[in-house]
PDB file of N, CA and C in Angstrom:
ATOM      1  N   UNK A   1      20.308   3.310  -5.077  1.00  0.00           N
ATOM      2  CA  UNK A   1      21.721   2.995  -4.942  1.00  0.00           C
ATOM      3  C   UNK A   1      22.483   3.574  -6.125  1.00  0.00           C
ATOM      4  N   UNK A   2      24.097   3.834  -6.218  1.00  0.00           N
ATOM      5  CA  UNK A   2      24.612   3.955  -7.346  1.00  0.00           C
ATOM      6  C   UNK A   2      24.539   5.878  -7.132  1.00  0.00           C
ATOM      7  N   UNK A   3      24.251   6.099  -6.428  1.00  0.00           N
ATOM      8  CA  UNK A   3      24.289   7.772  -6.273  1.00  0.00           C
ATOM      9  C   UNK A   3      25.528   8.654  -5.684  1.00  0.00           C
ATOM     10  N   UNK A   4      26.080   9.168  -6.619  1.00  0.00           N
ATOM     11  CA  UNK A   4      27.308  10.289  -6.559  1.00  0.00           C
ATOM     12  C   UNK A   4      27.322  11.527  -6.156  1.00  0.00           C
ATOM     13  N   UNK A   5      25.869  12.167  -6.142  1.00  0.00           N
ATOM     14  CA  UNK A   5      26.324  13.348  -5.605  1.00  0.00           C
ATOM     15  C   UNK A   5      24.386  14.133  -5.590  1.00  0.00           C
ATOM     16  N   UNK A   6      24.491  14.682  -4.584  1.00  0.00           N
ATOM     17  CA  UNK A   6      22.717  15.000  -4.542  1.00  0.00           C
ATOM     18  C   UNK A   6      22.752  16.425  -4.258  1.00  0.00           C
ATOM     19  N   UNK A   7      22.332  17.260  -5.700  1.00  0.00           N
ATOM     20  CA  UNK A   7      21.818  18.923  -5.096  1.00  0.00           C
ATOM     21  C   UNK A   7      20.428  19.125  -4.727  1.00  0.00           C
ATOM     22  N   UNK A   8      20.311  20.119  -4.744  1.00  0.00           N
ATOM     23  CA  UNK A   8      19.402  21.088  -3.953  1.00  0.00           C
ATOM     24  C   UNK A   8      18.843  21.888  -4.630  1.00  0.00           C
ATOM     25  N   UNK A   9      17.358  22.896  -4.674  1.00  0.00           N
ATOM     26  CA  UNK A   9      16.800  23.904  -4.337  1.00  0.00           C
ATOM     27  C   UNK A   9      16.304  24.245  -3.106  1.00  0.00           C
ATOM     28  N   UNK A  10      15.511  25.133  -3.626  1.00  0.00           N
ATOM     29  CA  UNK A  10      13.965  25.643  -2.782  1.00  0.00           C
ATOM     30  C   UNK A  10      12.510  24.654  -2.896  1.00  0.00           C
ATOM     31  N   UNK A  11      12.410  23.756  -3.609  1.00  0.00           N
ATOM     32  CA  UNK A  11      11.472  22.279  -2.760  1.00  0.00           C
ATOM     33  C   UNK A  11      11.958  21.482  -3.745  1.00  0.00           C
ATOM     34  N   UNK A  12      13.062  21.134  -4.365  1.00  0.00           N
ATOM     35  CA  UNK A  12      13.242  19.337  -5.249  1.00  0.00           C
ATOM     36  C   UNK A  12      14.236  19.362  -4.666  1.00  0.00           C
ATOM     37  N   UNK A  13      14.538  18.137  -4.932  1.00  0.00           N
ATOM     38  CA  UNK A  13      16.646  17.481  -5.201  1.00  0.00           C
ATOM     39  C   UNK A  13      16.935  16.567  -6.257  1.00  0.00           C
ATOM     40  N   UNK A  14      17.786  16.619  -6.611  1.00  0.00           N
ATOM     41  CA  UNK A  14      18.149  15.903  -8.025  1.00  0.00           C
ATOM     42  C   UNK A  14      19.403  14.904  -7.359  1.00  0.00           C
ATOM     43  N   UNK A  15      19.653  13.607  -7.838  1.00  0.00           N
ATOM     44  CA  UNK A  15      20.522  12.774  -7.874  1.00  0.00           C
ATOM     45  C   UNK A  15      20.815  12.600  -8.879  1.00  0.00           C
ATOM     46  N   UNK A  16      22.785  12.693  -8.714  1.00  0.00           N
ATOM     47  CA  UNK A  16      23.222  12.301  -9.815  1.00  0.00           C
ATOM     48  C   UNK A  16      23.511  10.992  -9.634  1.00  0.00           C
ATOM     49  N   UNK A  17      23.276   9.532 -10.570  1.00  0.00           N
ATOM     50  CA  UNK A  17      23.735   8.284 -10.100  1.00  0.00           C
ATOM     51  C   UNK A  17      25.876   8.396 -11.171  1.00  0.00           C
ATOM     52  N   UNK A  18      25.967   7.223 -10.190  1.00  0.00           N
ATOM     53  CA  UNK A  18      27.151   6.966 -11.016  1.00  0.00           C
ATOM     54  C   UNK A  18      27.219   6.572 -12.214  1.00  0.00           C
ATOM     55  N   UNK A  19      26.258   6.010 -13.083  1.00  0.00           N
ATOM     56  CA  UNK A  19      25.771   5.460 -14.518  1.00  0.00           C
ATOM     57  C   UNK A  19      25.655   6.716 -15.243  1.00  0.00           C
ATOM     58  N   UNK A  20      25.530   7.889 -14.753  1.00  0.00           N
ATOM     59  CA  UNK A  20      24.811   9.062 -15.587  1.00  0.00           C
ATOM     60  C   UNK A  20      23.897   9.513 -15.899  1.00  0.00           C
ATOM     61  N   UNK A  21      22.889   9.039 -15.164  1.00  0.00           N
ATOM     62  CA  UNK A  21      21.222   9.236 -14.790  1.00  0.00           C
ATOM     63  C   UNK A  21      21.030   9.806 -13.878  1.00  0.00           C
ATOM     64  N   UNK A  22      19.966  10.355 -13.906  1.00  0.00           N
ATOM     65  CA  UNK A  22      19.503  11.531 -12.810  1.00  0.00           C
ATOM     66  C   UNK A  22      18.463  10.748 -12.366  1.00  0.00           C
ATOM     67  N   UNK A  23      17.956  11.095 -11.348  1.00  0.00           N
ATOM     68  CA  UNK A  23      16.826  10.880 -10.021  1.00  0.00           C
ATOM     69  C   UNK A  23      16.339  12.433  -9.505  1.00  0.00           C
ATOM     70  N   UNK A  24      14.714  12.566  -9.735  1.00  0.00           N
ATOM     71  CA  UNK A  24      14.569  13.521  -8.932  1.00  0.00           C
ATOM     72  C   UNK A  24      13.597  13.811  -8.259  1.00  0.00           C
ATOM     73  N   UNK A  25      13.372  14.219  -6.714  1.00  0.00           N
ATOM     74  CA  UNK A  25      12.250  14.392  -5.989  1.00  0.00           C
ATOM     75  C   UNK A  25      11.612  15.639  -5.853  1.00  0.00           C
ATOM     76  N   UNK A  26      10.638  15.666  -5.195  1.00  0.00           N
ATOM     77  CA  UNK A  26      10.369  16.806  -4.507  1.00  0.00           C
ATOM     78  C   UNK A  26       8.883  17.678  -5.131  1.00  0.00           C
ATOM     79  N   UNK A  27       9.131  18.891  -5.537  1.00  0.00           N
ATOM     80  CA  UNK A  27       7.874  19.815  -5.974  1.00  0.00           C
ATOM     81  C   UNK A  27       8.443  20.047  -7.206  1.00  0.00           C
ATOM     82  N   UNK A  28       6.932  19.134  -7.963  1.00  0.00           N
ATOM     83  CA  UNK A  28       7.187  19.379  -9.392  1.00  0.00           C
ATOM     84  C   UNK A  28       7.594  20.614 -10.130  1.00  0.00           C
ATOM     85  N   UNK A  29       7.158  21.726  -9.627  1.00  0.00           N
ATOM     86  CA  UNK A  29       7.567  22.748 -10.448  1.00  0.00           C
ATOM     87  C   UNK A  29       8.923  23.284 -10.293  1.00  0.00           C
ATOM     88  N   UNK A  30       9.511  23.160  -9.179  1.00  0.00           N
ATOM     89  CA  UNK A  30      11.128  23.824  -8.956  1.00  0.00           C
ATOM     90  C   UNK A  30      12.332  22.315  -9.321  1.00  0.00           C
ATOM     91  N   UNK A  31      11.506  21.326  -9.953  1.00  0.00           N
ATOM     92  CA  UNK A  31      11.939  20.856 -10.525  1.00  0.00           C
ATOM     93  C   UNK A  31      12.094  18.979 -10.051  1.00  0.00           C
ATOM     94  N   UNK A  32      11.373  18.888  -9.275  1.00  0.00           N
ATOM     95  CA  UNK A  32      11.367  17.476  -8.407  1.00  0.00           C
ATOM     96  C   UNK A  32      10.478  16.170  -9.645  1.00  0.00           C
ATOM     97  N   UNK A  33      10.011  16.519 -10.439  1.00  0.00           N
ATOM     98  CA  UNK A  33       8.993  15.658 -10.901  1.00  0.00           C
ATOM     99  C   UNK A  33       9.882  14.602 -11.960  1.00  0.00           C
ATOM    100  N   UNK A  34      10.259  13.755 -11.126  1.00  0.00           N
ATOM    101  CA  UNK A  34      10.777  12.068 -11.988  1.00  0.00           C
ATOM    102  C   UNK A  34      10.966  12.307 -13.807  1.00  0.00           C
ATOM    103  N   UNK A  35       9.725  12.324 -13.948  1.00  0.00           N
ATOM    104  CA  UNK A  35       9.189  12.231 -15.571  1.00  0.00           C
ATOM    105  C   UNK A  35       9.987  12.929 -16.378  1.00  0.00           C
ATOM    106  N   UNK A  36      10.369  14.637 -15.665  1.00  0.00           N
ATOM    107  CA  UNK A  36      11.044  15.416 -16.614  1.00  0.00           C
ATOM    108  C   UNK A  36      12.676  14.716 -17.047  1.00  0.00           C
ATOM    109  N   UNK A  37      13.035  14.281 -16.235  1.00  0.00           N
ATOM    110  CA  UNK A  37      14.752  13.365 -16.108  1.00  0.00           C
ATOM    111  C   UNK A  37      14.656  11.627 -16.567  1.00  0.00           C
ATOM    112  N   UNK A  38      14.033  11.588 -16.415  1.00  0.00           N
ATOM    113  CA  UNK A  38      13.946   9.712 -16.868  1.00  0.00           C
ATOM    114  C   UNK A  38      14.373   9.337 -18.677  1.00  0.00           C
ATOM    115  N   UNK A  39      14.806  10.363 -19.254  1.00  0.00           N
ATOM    116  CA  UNK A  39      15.209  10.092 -20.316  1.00  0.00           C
ATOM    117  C   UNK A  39      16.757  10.647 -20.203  1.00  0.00           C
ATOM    118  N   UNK A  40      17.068  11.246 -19.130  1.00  0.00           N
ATOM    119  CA  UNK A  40      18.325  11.991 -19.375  1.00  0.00           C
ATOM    120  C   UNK A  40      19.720  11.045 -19.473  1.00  0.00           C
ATOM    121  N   UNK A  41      20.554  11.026 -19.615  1.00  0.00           N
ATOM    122  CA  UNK A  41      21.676  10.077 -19.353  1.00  0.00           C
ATOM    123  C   UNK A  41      22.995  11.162 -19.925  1.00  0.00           C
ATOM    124  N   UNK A  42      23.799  10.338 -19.571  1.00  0.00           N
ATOM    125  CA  UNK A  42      25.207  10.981 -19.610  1.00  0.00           C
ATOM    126  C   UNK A  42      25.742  12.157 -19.148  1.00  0.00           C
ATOM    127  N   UNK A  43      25.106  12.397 -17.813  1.00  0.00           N
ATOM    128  CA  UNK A  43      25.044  13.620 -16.790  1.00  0.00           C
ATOM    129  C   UNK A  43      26.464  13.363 -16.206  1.00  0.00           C
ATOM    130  N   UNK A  44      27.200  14.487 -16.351  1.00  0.00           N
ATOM    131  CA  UNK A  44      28.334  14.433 -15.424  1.00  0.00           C
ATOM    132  C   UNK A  44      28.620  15.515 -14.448  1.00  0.00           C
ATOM    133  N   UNK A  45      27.801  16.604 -14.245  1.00  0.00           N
ATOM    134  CA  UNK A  45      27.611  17.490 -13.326  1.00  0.00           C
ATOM    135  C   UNK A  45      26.203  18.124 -13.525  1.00  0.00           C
ATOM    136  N   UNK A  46      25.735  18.653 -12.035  1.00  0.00           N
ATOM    137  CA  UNK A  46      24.015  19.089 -12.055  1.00  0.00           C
ATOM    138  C   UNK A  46      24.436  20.458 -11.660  1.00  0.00           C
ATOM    139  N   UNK A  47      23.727  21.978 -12.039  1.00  0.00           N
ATOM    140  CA  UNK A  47      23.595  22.661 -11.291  1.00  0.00           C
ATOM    141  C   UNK A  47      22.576  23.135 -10.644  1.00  0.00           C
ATOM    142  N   UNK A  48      21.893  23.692  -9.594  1.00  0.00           N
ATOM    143  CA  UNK A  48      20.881  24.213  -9.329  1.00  0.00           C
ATOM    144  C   UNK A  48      21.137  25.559  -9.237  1.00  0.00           C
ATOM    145  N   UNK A  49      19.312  26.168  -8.958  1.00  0.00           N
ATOM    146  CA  UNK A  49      19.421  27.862  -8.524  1.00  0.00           C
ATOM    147  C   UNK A  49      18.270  27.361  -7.549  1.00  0.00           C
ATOM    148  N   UNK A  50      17.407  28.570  -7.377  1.00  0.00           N
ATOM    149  CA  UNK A  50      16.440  28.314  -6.504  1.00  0.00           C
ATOM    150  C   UNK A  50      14.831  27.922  -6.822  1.00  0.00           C
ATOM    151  N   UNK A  51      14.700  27.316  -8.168  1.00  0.00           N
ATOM    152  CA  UNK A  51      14.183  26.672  -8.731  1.00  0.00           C
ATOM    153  C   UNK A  51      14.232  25.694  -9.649  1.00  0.00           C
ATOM    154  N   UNK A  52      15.231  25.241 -10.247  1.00  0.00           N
ATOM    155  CA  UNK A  52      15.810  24.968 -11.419  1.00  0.00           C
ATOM    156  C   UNK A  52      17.267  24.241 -11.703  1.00  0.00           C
ATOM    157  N   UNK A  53      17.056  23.096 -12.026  1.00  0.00           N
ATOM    158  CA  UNK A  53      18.672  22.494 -12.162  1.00  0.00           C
ATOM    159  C   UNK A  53      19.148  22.567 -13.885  1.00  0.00           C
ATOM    160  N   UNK A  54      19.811  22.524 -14.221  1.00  0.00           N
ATOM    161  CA  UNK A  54      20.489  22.447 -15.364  1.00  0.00           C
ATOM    162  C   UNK A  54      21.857  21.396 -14.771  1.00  0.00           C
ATOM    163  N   UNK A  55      21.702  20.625 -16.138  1.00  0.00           N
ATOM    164  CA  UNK A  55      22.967  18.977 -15.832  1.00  0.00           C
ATOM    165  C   UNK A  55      23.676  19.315 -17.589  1.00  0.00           C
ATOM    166  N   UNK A  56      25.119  19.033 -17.066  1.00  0.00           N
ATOM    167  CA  UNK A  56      25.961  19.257 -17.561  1.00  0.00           C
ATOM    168  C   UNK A  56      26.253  17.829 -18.746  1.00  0.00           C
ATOM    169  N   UNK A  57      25.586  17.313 -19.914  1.00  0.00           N
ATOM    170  CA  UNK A  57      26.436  16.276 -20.115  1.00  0.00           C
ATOM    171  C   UNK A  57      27.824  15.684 -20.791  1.00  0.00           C
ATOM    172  N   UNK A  58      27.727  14.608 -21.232  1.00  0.00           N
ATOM    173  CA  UNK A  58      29.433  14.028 -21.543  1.00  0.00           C
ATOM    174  C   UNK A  58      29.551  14.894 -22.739  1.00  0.00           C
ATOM    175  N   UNK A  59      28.746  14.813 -24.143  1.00  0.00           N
ATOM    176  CA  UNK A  59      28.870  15.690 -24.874  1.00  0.00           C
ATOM    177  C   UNK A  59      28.972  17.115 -24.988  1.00  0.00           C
ATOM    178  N   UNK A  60      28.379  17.444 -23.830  1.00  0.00           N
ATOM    179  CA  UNK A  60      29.076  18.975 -23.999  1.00  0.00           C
ATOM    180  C   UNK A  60      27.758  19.952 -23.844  1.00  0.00           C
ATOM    181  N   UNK A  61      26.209  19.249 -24.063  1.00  0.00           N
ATOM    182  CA  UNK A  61      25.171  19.975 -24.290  1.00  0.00           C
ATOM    183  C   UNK A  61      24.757  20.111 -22.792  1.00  0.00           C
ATOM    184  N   UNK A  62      23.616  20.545 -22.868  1.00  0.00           N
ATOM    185  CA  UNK A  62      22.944  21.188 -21.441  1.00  0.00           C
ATOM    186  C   UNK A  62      21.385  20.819 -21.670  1.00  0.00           C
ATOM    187  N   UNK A  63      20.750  20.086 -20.631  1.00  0.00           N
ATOM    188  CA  UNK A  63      19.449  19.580 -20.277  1.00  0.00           C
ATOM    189  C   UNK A  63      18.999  20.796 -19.065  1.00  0.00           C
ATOM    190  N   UNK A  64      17.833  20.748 -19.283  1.00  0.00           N
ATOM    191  CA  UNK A  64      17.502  21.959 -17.925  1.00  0.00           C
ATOM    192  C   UNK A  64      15.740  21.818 -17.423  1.00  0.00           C
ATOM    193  N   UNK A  65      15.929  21.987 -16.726  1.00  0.00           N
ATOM    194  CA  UNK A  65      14.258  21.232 -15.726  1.00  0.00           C
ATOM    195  C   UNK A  65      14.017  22.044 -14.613  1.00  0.00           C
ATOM    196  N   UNK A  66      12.974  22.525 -14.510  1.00  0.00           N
ATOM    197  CA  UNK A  66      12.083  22.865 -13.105  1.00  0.00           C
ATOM    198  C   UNK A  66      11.426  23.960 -13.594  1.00  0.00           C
ATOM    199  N   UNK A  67      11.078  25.036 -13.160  1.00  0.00           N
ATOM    200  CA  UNK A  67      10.475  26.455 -13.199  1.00  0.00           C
ATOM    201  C   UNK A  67      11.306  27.103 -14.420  1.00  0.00           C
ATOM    202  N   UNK A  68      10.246  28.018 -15.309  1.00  0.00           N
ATOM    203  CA  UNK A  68      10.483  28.391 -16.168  1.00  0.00           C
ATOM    204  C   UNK A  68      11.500  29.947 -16.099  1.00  0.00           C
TER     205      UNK A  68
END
């Protein structure tokens, strides 16, 4: 619950919640695997490619997860 907006690749998806936490499923390597995001917070936009999300946060920095 609490979810604002859900992207996409080529096998994960990432949820952004409304709190500023991420959620993410799918194939660990294009970026689905929980573990890598469970510390993240203060996400206010996600982007994906076709492996790979990068989340935008409140401060201004950049978190980035999936395939290298």
């Amino acid at each position: 619950s609490g979810v604002d907006t859900i992207f996409s690749n080529q096998g994960a998806f990432a949820a952004l919640k409304e709190d500023g936490t991420v959620f993410a499923w799918g194939s660990d390597s294009n970026g689905g695997k929980q573990s890598d995001v469970s510390d993240v917070s203060g996400v206010v936009k996600i982007f994906s490619n076709e492996v790979a999300f990068a989340a935008l946060k409140e401060d201004g920095t950049v978190f980035a997860w999936g395939s290298d």
